[in-house]
N, C-alpha and C. Protein backbone atom coordinates (compact mmCIF):
# COMPACT_ATOMS: atom_id res chain seq x y z
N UNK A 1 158.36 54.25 155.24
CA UNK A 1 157.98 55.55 155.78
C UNK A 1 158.76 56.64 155.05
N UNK A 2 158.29 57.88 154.45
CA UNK A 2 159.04 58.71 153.72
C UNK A 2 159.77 59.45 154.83
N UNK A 3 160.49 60.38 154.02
CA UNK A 3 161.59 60.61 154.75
C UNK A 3 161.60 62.24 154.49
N UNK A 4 160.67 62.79 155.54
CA UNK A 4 160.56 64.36 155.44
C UNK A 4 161.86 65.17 155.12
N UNK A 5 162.74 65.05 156.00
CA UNK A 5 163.73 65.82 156.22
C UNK A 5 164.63 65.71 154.75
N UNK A 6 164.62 64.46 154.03
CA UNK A 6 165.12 64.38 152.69
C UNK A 6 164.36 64.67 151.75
N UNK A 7 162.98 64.91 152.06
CA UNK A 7 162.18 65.43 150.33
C UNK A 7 162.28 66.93 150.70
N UNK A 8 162.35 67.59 151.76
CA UNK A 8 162.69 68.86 152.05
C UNK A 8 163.97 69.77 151.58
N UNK A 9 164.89 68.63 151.65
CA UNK A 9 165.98 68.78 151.16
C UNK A 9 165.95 69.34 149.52
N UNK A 10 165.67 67.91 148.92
CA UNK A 10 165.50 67.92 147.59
C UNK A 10 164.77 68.80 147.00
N UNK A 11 163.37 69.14 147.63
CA UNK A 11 162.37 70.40 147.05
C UNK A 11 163.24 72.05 147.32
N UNK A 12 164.01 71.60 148.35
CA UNK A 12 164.64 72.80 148.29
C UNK A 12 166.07 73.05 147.22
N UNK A 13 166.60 71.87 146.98
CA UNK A 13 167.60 71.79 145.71
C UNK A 13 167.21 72.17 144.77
N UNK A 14 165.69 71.67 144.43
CA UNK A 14 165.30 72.29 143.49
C UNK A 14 164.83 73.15 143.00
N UNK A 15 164.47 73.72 144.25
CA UNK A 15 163.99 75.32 144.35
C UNK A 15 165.02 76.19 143.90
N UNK A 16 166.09 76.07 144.49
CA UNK A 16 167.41 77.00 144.26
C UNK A 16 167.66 76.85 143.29
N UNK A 17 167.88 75.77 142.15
CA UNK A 17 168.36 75.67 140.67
C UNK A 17 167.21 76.51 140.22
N UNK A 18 165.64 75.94 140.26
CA UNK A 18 165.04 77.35 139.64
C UNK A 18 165.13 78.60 139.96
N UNK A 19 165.44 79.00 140.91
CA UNK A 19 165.76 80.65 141.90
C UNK A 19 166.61 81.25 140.42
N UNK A 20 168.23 80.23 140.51
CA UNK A 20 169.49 80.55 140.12
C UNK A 20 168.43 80.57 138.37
N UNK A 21 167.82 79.46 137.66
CA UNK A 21 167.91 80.47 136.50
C UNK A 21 166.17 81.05 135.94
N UNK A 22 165.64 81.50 136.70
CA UNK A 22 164.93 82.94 136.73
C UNK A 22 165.15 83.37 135.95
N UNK A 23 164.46 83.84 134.89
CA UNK A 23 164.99 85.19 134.10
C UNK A 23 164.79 86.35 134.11
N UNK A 24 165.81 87.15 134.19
CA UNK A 24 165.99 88.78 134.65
C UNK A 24 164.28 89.18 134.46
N UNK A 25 163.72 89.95 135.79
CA UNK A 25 162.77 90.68 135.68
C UNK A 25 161.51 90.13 136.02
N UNK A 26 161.70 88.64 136.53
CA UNK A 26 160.63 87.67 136.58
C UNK A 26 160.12 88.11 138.12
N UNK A 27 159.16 87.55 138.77
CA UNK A 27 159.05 87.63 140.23
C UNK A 27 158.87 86.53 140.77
N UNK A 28 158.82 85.25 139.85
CA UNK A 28 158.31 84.05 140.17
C UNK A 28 158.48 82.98 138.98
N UNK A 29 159.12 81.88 139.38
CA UNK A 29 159.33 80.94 137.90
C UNK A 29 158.47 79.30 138.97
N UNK A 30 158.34 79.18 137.92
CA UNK A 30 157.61 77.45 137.69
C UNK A 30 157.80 76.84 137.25
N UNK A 31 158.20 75.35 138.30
CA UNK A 31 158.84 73.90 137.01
C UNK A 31 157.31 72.89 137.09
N UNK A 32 157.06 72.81 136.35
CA UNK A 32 156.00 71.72 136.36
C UNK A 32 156.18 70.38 135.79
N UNK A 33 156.07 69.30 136.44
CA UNK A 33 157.04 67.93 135.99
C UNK A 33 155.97 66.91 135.91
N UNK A 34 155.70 65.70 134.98
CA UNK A 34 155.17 64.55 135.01
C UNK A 34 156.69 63.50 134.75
N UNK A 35 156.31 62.50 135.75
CA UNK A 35 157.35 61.05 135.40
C UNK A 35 156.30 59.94 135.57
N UNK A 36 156.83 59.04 135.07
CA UNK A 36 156.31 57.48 135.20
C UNK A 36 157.37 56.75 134.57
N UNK A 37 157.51 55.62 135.67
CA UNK A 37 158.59 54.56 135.42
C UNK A 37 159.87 55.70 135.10
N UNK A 38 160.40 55.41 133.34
CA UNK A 38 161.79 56.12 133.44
C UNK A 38 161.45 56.89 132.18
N UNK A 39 160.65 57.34 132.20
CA UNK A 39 160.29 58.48 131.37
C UNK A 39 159.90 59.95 132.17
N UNK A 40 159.86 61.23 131.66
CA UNK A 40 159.22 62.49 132.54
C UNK A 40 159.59 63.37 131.38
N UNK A 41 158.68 64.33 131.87
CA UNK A 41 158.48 65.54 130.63
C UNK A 41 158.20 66.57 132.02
N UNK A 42 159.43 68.11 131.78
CA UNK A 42 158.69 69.42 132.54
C UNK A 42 158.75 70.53 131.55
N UNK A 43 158.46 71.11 131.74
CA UNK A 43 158.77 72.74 131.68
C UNK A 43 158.06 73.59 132.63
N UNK A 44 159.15 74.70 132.55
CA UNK A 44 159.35 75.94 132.73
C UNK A 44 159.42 77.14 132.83
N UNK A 45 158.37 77.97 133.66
CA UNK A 45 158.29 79.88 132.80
C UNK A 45 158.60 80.50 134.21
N UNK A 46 159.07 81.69 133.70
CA UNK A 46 158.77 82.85 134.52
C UNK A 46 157.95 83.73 134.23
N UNK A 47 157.91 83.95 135.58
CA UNK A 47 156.46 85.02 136.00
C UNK A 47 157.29 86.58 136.18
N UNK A 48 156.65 87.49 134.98
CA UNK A 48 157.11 88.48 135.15
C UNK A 48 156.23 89.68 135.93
N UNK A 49 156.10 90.79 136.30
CA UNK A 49 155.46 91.22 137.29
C UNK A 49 153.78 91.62 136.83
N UNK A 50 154.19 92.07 135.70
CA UNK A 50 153.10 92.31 134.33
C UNK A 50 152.44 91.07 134.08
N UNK A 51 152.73 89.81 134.57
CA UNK A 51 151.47 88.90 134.06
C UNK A 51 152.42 87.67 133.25
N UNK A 52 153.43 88.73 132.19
CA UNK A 52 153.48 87.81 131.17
C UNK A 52 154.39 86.63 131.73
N UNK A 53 154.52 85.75 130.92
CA UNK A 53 155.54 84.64 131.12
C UNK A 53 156.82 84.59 130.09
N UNK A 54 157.46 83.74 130.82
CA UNK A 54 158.71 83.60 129.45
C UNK A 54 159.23 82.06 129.85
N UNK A 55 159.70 81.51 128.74
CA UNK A 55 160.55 80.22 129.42
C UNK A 55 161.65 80.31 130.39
N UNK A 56 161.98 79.41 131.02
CA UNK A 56 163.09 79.16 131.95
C UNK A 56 164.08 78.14 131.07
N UNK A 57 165.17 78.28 130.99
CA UNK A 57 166.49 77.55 130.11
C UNK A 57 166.40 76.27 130.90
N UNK A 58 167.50 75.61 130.17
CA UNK A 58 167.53 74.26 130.75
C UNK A 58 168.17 74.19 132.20
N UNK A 59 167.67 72.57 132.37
CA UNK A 59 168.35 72.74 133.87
C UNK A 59 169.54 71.39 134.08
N UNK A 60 170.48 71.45 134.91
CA UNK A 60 171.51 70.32 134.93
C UNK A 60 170.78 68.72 135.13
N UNK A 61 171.54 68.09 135.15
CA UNK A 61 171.32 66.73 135.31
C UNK A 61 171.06 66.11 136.89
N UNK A 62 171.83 67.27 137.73
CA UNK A 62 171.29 67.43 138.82
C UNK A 62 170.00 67.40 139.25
N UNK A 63 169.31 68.19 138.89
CA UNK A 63 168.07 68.71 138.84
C UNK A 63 166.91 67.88 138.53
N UNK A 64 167.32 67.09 137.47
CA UNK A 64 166.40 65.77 137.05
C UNK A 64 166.22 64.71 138.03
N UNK A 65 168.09 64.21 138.53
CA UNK A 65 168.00 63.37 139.18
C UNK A 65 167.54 63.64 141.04
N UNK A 66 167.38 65.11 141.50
CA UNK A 66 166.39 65.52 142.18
C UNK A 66 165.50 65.27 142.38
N UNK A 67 164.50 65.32 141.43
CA UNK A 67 163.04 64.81 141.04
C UNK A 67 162.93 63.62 141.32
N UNK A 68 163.54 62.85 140.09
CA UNK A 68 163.79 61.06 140.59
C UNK A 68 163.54 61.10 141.93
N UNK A 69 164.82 61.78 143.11
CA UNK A 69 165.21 61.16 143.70
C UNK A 69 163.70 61.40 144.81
N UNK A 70 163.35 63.02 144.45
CA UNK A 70 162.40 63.23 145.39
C UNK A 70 160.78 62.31 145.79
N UNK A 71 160.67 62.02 144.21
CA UNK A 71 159.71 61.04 143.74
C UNK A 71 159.84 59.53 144.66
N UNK A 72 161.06 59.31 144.32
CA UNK A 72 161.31 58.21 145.09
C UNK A 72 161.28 58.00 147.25
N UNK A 73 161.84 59.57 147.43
CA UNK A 73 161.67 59.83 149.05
C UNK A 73 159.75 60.18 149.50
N UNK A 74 159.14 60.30 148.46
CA UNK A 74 158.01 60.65 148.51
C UNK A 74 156.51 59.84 148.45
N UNK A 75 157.31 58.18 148.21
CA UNK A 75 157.05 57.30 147.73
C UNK A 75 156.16 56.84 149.40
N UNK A 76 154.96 56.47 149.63
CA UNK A 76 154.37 55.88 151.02
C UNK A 76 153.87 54.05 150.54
N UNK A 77 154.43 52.91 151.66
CA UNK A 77 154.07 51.82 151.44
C UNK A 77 152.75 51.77 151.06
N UNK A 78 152.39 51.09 149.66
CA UNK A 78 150.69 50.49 149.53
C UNK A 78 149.63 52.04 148.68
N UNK A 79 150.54 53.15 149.08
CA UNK A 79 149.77 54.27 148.64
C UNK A 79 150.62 54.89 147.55
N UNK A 80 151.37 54.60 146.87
CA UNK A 80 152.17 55.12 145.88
C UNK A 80 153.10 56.46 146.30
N UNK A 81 153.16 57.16 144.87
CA UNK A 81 153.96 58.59 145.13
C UNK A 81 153.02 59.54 144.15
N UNK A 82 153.62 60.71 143.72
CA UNK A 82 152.80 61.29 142.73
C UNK A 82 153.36 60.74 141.41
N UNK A 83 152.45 61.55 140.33
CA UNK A 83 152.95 61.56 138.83
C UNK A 83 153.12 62.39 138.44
N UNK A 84 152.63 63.60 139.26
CA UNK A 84 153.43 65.26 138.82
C UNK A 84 153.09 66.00 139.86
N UNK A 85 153.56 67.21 139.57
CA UNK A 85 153.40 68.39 140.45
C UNK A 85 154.49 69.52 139.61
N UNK A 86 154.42 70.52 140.52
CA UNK A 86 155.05 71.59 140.54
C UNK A 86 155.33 72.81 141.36
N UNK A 87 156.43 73.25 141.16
CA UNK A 87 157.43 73.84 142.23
C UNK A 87 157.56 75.11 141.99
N UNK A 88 156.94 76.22 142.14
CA UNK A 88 157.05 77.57 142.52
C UNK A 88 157.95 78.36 143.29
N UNK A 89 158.98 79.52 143.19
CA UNK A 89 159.86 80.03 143.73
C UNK A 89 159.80 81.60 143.49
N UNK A 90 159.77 81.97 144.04
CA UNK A 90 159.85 83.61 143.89
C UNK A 90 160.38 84.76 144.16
N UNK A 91 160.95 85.56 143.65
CA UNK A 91 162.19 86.44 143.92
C UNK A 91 162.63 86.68 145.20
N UNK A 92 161.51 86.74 145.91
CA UNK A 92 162.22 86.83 147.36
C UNK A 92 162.46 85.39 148.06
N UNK A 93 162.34 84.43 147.75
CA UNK A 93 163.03 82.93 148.01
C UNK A 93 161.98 82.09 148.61
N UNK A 94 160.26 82.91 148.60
CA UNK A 94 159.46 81.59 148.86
C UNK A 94 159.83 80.40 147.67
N UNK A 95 159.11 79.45 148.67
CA UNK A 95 158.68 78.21 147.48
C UNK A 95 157.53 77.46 148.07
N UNK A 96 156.80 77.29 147.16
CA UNK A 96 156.00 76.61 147.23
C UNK A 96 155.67 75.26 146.40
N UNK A 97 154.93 74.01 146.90
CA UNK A 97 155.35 73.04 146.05
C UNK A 97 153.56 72.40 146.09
N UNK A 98 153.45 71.58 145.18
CA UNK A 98 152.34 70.80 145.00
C UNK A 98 152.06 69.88 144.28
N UNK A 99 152.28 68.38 144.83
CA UNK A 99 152.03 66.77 144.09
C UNK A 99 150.61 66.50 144.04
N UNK A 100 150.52 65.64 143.00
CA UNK A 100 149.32 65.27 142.37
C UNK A 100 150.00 63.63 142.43
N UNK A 101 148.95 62.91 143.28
CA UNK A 101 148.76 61.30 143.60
C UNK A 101 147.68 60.79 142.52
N UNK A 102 146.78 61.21 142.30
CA UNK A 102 145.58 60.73 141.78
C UNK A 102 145.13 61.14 140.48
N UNK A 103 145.38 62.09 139.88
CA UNK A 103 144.66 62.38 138.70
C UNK A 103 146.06 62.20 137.40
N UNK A 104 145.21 61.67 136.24
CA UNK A 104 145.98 61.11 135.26
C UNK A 104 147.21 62.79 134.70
N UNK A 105 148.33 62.80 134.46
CA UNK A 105 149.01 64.05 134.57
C UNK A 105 148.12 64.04 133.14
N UNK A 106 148.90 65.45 132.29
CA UNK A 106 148.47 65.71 131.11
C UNK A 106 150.09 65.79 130.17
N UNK A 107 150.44 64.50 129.55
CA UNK A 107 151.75 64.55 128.77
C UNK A 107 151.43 65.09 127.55
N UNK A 108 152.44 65.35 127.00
CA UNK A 108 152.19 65.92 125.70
C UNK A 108 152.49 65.03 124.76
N UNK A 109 152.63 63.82 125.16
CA UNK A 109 152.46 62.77 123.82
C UNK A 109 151.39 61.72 124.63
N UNK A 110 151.21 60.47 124.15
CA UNK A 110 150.50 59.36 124.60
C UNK A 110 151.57 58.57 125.21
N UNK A 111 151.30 57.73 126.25
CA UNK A 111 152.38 56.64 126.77
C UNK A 111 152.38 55.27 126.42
N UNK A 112 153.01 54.79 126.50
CA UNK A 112 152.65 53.00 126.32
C UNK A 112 152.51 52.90 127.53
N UNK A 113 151.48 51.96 127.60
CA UNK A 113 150.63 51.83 128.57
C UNK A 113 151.65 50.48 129.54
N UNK A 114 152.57 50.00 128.60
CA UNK A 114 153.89 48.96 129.72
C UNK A 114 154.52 50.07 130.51
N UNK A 115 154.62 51.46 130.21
CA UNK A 115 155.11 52.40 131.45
C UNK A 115 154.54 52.04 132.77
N UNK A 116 153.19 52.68 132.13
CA UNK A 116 152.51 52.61 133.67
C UNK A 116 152.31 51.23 134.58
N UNK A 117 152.65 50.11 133.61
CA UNK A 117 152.51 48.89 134.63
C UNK A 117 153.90 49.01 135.46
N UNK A 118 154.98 49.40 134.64
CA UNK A 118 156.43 49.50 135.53
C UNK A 118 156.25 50.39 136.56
N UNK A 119 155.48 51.16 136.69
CA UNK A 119 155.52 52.28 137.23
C UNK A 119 155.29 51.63 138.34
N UNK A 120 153.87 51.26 138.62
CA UNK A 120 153.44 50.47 139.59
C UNK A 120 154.08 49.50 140.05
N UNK A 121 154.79 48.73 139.22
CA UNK A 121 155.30 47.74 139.73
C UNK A 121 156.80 48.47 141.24
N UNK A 122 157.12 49.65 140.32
CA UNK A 122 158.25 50.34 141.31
C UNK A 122 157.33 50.76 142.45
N UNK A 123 156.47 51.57 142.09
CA UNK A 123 155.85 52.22 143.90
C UNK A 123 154.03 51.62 143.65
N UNK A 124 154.07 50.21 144.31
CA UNK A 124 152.75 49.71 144.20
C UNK A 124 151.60 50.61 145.07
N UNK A 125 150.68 50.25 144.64
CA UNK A 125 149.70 50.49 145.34
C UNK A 125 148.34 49.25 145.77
N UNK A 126 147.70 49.51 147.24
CA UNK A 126 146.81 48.46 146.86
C UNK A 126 145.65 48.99 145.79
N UNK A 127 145.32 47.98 145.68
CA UNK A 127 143.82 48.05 144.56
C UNK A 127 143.22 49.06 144.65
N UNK A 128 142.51 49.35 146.08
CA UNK A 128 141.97 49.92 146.50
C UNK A 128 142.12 51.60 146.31
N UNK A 129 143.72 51.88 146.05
CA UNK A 129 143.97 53.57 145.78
C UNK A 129 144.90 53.52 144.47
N UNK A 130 144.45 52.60 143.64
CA UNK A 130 144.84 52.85 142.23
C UNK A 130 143.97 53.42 141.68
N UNK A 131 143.54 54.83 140.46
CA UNK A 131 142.87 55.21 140.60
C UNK A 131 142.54 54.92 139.20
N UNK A 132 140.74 55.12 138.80
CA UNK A 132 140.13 54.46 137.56
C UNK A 132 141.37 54.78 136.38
N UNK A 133 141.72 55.77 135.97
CA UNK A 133 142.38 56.04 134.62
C UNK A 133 143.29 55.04 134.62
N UNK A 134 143.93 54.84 135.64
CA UNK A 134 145.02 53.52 136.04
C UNK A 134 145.01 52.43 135.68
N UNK A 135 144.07 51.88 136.03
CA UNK A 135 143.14 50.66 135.85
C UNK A 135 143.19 50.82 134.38
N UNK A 136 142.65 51.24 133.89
CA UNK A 136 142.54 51.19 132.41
C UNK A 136 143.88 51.23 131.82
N UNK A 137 144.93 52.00 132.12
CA UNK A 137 146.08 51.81 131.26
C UNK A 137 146.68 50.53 131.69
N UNK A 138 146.68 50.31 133.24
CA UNK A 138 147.04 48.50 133.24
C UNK A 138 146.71 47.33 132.14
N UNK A 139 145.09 47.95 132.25
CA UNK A 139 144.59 46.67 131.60
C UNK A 139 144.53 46.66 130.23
N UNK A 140 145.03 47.77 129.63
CA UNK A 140 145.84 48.05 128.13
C UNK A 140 147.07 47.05 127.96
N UNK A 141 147.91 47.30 129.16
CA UNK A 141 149.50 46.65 129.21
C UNK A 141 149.14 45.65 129.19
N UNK A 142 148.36 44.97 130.03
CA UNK A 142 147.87 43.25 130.20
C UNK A 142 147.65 42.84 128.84
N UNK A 143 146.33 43.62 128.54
CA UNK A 143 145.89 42.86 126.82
C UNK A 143 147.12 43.11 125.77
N UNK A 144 148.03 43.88 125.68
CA UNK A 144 149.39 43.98 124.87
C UNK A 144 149.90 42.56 125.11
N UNK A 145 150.23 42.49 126.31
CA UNK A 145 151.46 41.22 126.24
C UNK A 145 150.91 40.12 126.11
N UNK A 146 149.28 39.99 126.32
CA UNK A 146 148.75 39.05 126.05
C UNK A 146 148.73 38.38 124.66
N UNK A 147 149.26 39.75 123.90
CA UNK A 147 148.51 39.15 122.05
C UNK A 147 150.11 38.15 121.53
């Protein structure tokens, strides 16, 4: 059973590290994150009032292992967790947050497709709510180890 009161926590840890580095003049910054197994790729912009964007600097090690950790509190028996989302914060200290369970993220490289079997293997799912793109990168990993 996940554990509200601790992914609340964490979305809010991570809210505040993005709050803290905002860059001057922004009204709103965004972390947008994909993980699988022990790999993850995010970045970062602020929203300036005019529209434009700018990057957001790096963030501590903290911050990563946040994610992990939130990923992991977020995790439901038989139904998995997400593979991305992203976390919105805005000068006056909303936040807003939003996971993605089902649709393949968009990385900026290709994965080996043995990720995604680890992946699963950490937060299974039944058959039944693994979703098609899934299936297919499994059955990539399968025919690999097969050769």
């Amino acid at each position: 059973m996940p554990d509200i009161k601790q992914q609340q926590q964490l979305i809010e840890q991570i809210a505040q590290e993005l709050y803290t580095a905002m860059p001057e003049g922004c009204v709103s910054a965004t972390v947008r994150f994909r993980v699988v197994a022990d790999l993850g790729q995010l970045e970062a912009t602020g929203t300036r009032e005019d529209g434009g964007t700018e990057r957001v600097g790096r963030f501590s090690d903290a911050f990563t292992a946040a994610l992990t950790q939130l990923r992991h509190a977020m995790y439901t028996d038989g139904t998995g967790t997400w593979f991305s989302g992203e976390i919105t914060v805005t000068d006056e200290g909303t936040v807003r947050s939003d996971f993605n369970y089902d649709d393949e993220p968009a990385w900026t490289r290709e994965l080996d497709a043995s990720q995604w079997a680890k992946d699963l293997e950490r937060f299974p799912r039944r058959p039944e709510v693994v979703p098609k793109w899934l299936e297919a990168k499994l059955a990539t990993a399968v025919a690999a180890r097969a050769e």
